[in-house]
N, C-alpha and C. Protein backbone atom coordinates (compact mmCIF):
# COMPACT_ATOMS: atom_id res chain seq x y z
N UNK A 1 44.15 -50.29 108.44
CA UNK A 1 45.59 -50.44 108.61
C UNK A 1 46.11 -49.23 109.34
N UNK A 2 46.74 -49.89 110.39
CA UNK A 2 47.35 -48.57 111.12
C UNK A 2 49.15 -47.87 110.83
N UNK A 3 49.21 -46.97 110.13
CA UNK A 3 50.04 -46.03 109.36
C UNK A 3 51.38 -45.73 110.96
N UNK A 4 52.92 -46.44 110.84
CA UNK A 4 53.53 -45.71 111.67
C UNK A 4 54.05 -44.56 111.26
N UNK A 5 54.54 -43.86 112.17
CA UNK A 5 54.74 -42.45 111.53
C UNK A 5 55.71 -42.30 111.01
N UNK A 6 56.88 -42.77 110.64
CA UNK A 6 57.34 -43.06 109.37
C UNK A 6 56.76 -43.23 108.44
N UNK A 7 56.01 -44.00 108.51
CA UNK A 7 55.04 -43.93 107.11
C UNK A 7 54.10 -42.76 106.54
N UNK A 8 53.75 -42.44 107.47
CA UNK A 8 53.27 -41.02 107.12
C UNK A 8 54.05 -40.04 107.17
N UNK A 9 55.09 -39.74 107.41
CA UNK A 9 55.77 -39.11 107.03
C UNK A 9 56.12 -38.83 105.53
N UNK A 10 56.53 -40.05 105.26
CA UNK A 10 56.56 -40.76 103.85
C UNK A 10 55.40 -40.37 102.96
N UNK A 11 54.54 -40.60 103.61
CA UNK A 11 53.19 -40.42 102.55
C UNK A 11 53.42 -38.43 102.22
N UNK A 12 53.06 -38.17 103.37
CA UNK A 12 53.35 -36.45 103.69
C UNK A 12 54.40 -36.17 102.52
N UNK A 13 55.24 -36.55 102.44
CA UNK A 13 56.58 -35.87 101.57
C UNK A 13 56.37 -36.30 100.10
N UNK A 14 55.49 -37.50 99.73
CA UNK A 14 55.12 -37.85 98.50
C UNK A 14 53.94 -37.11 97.96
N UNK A 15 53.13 -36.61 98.93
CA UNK A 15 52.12 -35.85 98.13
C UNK A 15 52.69 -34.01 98.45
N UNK A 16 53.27 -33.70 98.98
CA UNK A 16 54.27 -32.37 98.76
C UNK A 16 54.80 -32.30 97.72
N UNK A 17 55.36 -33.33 97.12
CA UNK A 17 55.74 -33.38 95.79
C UNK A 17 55.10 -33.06 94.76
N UNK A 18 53.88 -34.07 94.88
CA UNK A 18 52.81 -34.25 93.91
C UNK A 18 52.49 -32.30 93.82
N UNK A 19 51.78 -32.37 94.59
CA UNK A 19 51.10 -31.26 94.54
C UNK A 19 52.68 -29.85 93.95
N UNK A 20 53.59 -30.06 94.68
CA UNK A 20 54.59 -29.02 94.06
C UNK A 20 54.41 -29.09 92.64
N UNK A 21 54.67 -30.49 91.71
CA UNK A 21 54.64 -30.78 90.45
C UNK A 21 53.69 -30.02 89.67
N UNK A 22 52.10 -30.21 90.08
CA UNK A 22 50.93 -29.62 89.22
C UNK A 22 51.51 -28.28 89.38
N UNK A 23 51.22 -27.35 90.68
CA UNK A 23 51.43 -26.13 90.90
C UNK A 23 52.50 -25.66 89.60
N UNK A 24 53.68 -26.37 89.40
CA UNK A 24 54.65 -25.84 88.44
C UNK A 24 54.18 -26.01 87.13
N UNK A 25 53.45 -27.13 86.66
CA UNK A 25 53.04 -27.44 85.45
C UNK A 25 51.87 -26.83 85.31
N UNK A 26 51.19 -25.80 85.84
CA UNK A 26 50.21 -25.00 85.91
C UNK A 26 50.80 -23.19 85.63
N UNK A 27 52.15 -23.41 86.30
CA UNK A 27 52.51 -22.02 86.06
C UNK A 27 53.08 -22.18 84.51
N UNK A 28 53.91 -22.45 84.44
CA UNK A 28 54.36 -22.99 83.04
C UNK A 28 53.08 -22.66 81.66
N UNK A 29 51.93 -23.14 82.09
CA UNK A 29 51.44 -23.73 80.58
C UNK A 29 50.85 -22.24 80.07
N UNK A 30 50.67 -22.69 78.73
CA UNK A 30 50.45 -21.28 77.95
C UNK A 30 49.24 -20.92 77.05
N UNK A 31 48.66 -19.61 76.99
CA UNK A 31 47.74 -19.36 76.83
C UNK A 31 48.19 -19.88 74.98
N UNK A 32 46.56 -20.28 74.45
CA UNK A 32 46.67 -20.34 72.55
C UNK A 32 46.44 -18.89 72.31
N UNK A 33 47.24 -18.75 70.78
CA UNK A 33 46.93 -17.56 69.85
C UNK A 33 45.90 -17.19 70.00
N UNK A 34 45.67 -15.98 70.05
CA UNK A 34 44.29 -15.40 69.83
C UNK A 34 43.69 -14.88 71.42
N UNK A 35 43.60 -15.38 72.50
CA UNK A 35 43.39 -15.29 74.05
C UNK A 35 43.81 -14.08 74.78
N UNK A 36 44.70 -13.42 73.44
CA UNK A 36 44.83 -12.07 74.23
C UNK A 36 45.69 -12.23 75.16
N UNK A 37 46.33 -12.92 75.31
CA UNK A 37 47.40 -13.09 76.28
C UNK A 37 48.78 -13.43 75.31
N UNK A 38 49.68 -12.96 76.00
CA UNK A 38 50.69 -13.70 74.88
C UNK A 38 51.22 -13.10 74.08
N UNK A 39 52.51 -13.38 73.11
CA UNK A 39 53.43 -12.27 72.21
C UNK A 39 52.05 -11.78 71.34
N UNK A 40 51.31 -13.16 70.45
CA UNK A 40 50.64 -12.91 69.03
C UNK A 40 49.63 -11.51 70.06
N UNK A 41 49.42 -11.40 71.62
CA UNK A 41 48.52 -10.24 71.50
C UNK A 41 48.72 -9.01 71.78
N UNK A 42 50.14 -8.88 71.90
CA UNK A 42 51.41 -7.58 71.81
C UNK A 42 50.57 -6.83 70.48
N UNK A 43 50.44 -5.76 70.95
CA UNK A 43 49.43 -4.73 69.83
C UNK A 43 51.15 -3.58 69.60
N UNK A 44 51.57 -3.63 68.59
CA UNK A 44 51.91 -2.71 67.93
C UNK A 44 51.78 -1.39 68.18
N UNK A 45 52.85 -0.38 67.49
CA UNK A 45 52.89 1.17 67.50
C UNK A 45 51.48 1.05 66.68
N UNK A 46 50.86 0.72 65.59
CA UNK A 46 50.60 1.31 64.34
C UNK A 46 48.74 1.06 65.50
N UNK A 47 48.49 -0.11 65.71
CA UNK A 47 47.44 -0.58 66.87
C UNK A 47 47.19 0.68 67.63
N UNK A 48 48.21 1.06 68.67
CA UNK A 48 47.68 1.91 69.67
C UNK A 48 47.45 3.03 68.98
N UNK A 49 47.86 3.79 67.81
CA UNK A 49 47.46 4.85 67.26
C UNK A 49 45.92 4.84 66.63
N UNK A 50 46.26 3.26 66.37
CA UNK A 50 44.47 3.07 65.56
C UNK A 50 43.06 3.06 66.79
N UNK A 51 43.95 2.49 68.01
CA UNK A 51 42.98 2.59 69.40
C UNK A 51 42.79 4.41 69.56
N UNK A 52 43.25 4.77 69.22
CA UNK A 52 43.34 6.65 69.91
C UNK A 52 42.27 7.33 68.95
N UNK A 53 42.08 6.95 67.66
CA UNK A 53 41.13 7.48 66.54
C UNK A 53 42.26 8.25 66.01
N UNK A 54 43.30 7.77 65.63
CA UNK A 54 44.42 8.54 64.56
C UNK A 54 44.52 7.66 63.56
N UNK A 55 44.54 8.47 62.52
CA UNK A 55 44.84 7.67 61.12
C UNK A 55 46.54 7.37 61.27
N UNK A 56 46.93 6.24 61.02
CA UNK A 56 48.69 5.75 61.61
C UNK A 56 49.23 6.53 60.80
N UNK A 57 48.66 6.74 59.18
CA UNK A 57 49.80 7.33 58.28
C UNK A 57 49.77 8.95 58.43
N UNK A 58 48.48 9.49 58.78
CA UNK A 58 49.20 10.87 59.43
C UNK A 58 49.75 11.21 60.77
N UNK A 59 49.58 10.00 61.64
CA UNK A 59 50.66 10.14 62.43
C UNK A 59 51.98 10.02 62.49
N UNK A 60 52.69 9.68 61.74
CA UNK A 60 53.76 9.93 61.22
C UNK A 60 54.45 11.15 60.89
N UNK A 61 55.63 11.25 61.17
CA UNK A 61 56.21 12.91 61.42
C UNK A 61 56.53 13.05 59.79
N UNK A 62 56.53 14.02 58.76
CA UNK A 62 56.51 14.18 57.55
C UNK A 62 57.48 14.90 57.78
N UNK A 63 58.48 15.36 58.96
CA UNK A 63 59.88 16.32 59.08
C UNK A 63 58.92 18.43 59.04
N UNK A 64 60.49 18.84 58.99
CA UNK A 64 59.80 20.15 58.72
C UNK A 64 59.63 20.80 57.38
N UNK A 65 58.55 21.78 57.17
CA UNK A 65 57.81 22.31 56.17
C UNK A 65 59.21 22.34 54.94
N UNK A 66 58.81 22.67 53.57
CA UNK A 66 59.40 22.99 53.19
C UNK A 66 59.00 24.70 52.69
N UNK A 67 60.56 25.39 52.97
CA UNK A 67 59.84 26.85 52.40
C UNK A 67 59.60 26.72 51.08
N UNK A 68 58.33 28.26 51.06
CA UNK A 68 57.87 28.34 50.08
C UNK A 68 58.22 29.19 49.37
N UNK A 69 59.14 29.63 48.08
CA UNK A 69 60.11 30.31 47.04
C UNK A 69 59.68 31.47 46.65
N UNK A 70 59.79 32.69 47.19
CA UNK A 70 59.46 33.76 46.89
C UNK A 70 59.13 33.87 45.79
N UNK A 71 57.76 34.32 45.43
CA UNK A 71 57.58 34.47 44.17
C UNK A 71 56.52 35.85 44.02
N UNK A 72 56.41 36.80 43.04
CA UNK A 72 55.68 37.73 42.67
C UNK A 72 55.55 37.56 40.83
N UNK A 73 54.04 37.40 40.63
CA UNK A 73 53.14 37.30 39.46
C UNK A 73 52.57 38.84 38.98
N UNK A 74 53.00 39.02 37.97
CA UNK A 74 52.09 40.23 37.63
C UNK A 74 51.45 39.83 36.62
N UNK A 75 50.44 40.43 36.19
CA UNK A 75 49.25 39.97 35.04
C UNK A 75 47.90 41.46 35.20
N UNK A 76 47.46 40.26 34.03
CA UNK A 76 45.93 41.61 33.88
C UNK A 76 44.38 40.63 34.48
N UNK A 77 43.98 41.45 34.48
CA UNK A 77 42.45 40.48 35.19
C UNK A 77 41.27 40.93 34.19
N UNK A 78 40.45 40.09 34.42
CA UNK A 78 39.21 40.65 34.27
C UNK A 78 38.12 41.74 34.74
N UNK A 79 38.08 42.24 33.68
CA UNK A 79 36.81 43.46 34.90
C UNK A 79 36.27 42.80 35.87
N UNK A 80 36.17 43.82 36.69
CA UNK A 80 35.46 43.04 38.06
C UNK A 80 35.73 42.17 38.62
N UNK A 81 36.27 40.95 38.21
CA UNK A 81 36.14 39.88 38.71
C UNK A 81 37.45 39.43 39.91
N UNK A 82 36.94 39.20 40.86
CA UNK A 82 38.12 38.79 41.82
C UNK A 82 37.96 37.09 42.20
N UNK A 83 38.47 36.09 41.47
CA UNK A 83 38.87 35.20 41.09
C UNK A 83 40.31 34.49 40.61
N UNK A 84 41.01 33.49 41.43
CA UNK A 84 41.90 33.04 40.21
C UNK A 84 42.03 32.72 39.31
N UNK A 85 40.54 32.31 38.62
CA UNK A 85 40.48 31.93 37.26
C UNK A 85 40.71 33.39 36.31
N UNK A 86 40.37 34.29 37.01
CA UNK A 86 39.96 35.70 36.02
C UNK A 86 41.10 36.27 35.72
N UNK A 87 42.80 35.82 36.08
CA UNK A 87 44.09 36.42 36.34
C UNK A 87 44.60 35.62 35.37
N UNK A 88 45.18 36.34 34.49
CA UNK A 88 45.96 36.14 33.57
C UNK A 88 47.78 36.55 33.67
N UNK A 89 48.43 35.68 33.77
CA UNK A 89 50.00 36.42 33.91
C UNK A 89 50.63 37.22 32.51
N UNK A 90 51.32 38.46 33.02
CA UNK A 90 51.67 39.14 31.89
C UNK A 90 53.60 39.14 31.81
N UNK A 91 53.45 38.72 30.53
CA UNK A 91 54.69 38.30 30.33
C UNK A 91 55.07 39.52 29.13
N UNK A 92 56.26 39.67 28.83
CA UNK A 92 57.05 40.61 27.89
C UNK A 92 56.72 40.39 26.54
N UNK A 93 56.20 41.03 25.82
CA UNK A 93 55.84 40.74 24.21
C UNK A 93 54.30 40.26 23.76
N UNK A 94 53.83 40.50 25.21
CA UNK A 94 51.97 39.99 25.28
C UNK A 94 51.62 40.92 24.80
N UNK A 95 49.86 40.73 24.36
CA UNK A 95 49.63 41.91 24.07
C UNK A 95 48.66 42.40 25.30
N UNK A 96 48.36 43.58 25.77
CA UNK A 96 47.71 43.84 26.37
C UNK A 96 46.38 44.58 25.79
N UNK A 97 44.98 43.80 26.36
CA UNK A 97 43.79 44.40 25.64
C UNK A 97 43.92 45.93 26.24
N UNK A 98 42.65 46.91 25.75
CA UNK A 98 42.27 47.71 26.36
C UNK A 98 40.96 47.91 26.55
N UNK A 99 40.02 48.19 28.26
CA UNK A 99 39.36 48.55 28.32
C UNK A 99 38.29 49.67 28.24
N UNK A 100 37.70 49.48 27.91
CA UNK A 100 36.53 50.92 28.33
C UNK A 100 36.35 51.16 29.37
N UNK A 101 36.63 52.50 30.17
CA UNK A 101 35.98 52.22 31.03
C UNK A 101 34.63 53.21 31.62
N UNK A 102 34.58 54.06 32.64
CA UNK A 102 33.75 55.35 32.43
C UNK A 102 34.21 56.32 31.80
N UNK A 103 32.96 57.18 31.46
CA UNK A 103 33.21 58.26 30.71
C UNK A 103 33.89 58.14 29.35
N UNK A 104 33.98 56.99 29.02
CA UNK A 104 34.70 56.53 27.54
C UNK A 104 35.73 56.38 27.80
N UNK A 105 36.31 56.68 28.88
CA UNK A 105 38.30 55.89 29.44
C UNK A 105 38.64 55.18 28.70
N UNK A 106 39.75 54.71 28.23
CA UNK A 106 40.36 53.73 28.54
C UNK A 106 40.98 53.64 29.24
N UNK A 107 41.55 51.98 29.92
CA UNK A 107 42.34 51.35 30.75
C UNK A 107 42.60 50.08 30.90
N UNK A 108 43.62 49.92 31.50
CA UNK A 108 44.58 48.26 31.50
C UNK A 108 43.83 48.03 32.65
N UNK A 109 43.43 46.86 33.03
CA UNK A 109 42.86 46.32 34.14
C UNK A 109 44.08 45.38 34.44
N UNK A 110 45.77 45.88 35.86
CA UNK A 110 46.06 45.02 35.64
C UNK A 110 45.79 44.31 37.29
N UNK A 111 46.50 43.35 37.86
CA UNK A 111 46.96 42.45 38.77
C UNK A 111 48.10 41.43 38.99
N UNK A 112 48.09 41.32 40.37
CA UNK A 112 49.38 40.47 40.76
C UNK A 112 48.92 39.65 42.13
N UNK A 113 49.89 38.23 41.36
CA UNK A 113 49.49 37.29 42.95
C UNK A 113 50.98 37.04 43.28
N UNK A 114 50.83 36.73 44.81
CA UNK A 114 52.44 36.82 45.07
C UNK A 114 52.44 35.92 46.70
N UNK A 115 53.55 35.27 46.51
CA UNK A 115 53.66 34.43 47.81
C UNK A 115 54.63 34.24 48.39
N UNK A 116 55.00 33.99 50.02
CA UNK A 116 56.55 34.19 50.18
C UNK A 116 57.26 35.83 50.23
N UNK A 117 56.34 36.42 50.35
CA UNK A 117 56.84 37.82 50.34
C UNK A 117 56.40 38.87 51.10
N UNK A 118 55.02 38.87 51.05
CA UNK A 118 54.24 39.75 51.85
C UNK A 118 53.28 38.70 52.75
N UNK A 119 52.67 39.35 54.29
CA UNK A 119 51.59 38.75 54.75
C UNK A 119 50.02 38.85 54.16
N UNK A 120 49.74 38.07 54.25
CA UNK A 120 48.30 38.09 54.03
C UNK A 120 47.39 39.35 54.65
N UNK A 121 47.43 39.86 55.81
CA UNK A 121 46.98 40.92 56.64
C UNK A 121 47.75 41.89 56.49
N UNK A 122 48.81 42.05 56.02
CA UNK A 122 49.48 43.27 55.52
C UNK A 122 48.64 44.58 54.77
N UNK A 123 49.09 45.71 54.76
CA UNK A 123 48.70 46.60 54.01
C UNK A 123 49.96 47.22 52.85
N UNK A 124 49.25 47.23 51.58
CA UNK A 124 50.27 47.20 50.59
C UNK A 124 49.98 48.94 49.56
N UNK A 125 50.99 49.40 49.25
CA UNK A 125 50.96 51.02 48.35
C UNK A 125 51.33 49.78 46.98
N UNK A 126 50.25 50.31 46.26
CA UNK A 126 50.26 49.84 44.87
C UNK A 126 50.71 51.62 43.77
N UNK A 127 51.23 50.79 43.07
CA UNK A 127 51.60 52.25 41.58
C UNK A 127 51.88 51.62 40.60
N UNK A 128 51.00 51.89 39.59
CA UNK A 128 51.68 51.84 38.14
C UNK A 128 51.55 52.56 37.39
N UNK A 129 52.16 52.45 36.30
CA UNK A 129 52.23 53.57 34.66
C UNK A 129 52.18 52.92 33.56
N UNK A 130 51.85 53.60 32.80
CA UNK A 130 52.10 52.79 31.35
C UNK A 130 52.34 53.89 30.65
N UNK A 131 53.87 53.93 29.29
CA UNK A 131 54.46 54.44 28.79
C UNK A 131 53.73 53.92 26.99
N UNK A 132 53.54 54.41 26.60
CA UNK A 132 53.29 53.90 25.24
C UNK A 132 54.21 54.85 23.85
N UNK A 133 55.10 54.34 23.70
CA UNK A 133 55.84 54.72 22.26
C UNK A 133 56.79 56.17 22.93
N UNK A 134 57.24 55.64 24.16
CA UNK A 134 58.00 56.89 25.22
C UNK A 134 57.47 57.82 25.84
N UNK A 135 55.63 58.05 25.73
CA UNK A 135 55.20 58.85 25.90
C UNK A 135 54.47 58.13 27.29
N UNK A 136 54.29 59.24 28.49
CA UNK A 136 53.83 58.39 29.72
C UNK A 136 52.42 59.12 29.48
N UNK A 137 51.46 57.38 29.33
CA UNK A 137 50.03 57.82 28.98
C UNK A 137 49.19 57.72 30.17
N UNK A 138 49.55 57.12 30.90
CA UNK A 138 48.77 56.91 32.33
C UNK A 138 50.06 56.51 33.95
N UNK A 139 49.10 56.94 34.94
CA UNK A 139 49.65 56.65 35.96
C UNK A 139 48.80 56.87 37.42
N UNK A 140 48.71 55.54 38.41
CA UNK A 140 47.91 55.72 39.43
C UNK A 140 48.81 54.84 40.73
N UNK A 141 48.77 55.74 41.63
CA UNK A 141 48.68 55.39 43.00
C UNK A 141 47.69 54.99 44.10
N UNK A 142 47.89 53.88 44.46
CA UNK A 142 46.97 53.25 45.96
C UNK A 142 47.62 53.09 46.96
N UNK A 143 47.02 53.62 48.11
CA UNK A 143 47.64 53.13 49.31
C UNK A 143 46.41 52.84 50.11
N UNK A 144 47.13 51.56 51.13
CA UNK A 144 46.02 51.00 52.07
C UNK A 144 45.49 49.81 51.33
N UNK A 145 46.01 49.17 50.54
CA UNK A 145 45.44 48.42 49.88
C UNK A 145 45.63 46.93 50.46
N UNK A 146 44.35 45.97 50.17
CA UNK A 146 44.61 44.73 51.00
C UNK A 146 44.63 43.11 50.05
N UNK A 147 45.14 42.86 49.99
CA UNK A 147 45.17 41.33 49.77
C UNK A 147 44.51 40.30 49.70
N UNK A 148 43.89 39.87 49.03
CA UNK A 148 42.99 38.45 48.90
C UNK A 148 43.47 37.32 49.09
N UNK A 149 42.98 36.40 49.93
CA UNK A 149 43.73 34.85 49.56
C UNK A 149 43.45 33.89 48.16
N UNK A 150 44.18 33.41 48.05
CA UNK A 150 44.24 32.76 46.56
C UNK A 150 44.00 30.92 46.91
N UNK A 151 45.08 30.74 46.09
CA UNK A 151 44.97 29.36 45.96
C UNK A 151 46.21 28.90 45.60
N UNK A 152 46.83 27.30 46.72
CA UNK A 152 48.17 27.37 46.93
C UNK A 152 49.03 28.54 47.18
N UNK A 153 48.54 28.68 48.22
CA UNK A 153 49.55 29.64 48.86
C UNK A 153 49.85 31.13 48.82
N UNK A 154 48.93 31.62 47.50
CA UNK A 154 49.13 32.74 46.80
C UNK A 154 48.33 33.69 47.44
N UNK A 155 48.55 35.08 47.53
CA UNK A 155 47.93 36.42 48.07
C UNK A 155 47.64 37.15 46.59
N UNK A 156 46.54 37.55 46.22
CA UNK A 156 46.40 38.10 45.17
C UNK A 156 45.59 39.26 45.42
N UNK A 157 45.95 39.96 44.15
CA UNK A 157 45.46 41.87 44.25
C UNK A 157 44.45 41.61 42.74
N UNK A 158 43.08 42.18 42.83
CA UNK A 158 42.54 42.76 41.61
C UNK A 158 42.11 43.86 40.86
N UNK A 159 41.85 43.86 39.22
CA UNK A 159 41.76 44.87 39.75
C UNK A 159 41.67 46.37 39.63
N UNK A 160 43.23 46.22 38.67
CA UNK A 160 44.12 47.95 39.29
C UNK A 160 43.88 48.49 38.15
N UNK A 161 42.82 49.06 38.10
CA UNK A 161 42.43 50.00 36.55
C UNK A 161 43.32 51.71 36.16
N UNK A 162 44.33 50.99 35.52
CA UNK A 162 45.26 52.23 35.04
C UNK A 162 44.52 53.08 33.95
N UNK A 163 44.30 53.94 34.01
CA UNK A 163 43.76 54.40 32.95
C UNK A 163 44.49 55.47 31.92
N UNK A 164 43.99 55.25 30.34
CA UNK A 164 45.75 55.74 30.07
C UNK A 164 44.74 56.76 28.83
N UNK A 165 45.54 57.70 28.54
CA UNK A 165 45.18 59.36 27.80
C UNK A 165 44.72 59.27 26.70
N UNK A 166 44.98 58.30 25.33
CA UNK A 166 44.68 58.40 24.41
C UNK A 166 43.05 58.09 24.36
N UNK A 167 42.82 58.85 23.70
CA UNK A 167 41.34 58.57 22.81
C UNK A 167 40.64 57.56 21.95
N UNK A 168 41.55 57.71 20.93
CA UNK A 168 41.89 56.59 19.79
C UNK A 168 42.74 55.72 20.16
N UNK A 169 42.84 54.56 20.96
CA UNK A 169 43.11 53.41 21.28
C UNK A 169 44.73 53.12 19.89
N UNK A 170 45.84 52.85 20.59
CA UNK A 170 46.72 53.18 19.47
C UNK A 170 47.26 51.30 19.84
N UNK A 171 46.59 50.57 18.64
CA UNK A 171 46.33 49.30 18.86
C UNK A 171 47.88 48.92 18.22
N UNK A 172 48.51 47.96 18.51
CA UNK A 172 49.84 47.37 17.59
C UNK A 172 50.78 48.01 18.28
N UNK A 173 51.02 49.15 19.17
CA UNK A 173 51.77 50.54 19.49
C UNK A 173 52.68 49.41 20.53
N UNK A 174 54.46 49.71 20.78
CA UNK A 174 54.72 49.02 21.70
C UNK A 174 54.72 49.86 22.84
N UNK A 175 54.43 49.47 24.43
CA UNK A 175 54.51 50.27 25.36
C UNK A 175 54.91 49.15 26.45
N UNK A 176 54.85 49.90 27.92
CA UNK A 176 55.89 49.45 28.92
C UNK A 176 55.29 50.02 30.15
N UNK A 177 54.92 48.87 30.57
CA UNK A 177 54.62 48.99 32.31
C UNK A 177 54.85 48.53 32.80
N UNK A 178 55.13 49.57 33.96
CA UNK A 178 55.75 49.87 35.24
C UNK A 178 54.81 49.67 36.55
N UNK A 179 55.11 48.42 37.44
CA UNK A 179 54.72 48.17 38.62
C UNK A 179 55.17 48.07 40.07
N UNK A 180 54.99 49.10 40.88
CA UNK A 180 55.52 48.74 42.07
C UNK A 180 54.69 48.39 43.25
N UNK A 181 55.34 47.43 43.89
CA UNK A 181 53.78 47.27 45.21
C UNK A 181 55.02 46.93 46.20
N UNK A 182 54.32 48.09 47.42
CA UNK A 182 55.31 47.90 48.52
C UNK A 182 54.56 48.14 49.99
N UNK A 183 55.39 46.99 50.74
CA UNK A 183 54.54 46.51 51.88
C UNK A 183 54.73 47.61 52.84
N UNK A 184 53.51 47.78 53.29
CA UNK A 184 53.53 49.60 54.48
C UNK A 184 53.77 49.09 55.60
N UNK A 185 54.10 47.84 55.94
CA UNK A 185 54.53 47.19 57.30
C UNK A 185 56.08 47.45 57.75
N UNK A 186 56.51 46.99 56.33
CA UNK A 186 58.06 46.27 56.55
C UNK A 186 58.99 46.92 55.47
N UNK A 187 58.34 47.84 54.52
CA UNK A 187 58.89 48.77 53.39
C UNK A 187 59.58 48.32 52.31
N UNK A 188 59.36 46.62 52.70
CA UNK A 188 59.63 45.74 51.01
C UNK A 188 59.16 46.27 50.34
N UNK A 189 59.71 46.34 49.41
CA UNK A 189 59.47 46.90 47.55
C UNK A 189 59.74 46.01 46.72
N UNK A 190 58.65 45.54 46.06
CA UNK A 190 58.62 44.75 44.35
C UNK A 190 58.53 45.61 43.45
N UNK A 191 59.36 45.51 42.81
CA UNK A 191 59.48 46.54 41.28
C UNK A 191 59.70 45.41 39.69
N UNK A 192 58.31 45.74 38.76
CA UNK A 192 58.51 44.94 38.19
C UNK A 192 58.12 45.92 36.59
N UNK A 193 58.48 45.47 35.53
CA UNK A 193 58.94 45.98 34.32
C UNK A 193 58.37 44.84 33.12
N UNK A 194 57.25 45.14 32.57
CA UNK A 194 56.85 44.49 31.51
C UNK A 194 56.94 45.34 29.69
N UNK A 195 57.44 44.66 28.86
CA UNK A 195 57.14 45.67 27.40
C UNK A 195 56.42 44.17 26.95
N UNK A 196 55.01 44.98 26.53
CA UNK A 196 53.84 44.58 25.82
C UNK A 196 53.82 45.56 24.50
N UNK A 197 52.55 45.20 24.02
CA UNK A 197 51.97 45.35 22.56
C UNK A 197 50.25 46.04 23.26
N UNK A 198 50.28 47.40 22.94
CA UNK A 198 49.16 47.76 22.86
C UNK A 198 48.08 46.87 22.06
N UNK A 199 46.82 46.46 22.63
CA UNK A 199 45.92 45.69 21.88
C UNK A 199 44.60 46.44 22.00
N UNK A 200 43.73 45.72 21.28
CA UNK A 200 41.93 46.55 20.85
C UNK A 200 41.18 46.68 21.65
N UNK A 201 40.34 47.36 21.70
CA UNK A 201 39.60 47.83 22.96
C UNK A 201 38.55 46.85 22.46
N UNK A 202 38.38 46.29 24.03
CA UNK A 202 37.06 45.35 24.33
C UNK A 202 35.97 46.20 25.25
């Protein structure tokens, strides 16, 4: 059959159509869930942090630090021992043991941890005394002295063997020591004031 060209024309403009139609119903259609294409494969803040090797919940801003509350601890320690377990805090109405130490000494073995106050690398002048029944039985000065790190936050000193005059250990006796530790950087001064109970020589 021979086609006039009107007619093909006709034909021409019916399959322009056609073919426009698919082309559109091809752009249109949509990928299924899961294909990675598509909202469901929109990856999340919490996703791209987990793509990077960050844990999401410490990526999260926690704001700024909170300070840490000046604080200074005084106490007695154990011979020798430089430990936080070995630090005991000394409070007003304690008793304080007494050591032996050379040459038949006695002495208070005391210490202090303290945070918020001094640096860690600082150099600190330590002094104390001990007064027993008004009478001043001992008294020692350090300077150059350095700081240990502790635990939570704390800088601690061990340690500080006061050694005090009596012979006969005057056990039950009330007495009163006197601590100062001051930073050779910055010329802060802690001054601190305990009344204890002379106790038995260990």
């Amino acid at each position: 059959m021979i086609l006039r060209p009107a007619t093909r024309l006709a034909h021409s403009r019916v399959l322009g159509l056609l073919l426009l139609v698919v082309l559109s119903l091809w752009g249109c259609s949509t990928t299924e869930p899961g294909d990675g294409i598509g909202e469901d494969a929109t990856p999340d803040a919490a996703d791209d942090v987990g793509d990077l090797g960050i844990d999401s919940d410490a990526a999260i801003d926690s704001g700024p630090d909170v300070p840490v509350e000046p604080e200074f601890v005084l106490g007695i320690n154990q011979v020798f021992e430089t430990s936080p377990s070995s630090f005991t805090p000394l409070n007003d109405n304690d008793t304080v043991p007494i050591v032996l130490g050379p040459q038949a000494s006695n002495m208070v073995v005391l210490a202090f941890k303290t945070r918020g106050i001094f640096d860690r690398d600082t150099k600190v002048r330590v002094e104390g005394s001990m007064t027993i029944n008004g009478n001043l039985e001992g008294t020692l000065e350090l300077i150059g002295q350095d700081l240990l790190p502790g635990i939570d936050g704390y800088s601690c000193y061990y340690n500080f063997f006061l050694a005090i005059q009596p012979v006969d250990v005057p056990t039950g006796e009330p007495a009163t020591i006197d601590f100062v530790v001051e930073d050779e950087a910055t010329g802060h001064i802690e001054m601190h004031t305990r009344s204890v109970i002379v106790g038995e020589q260990q």
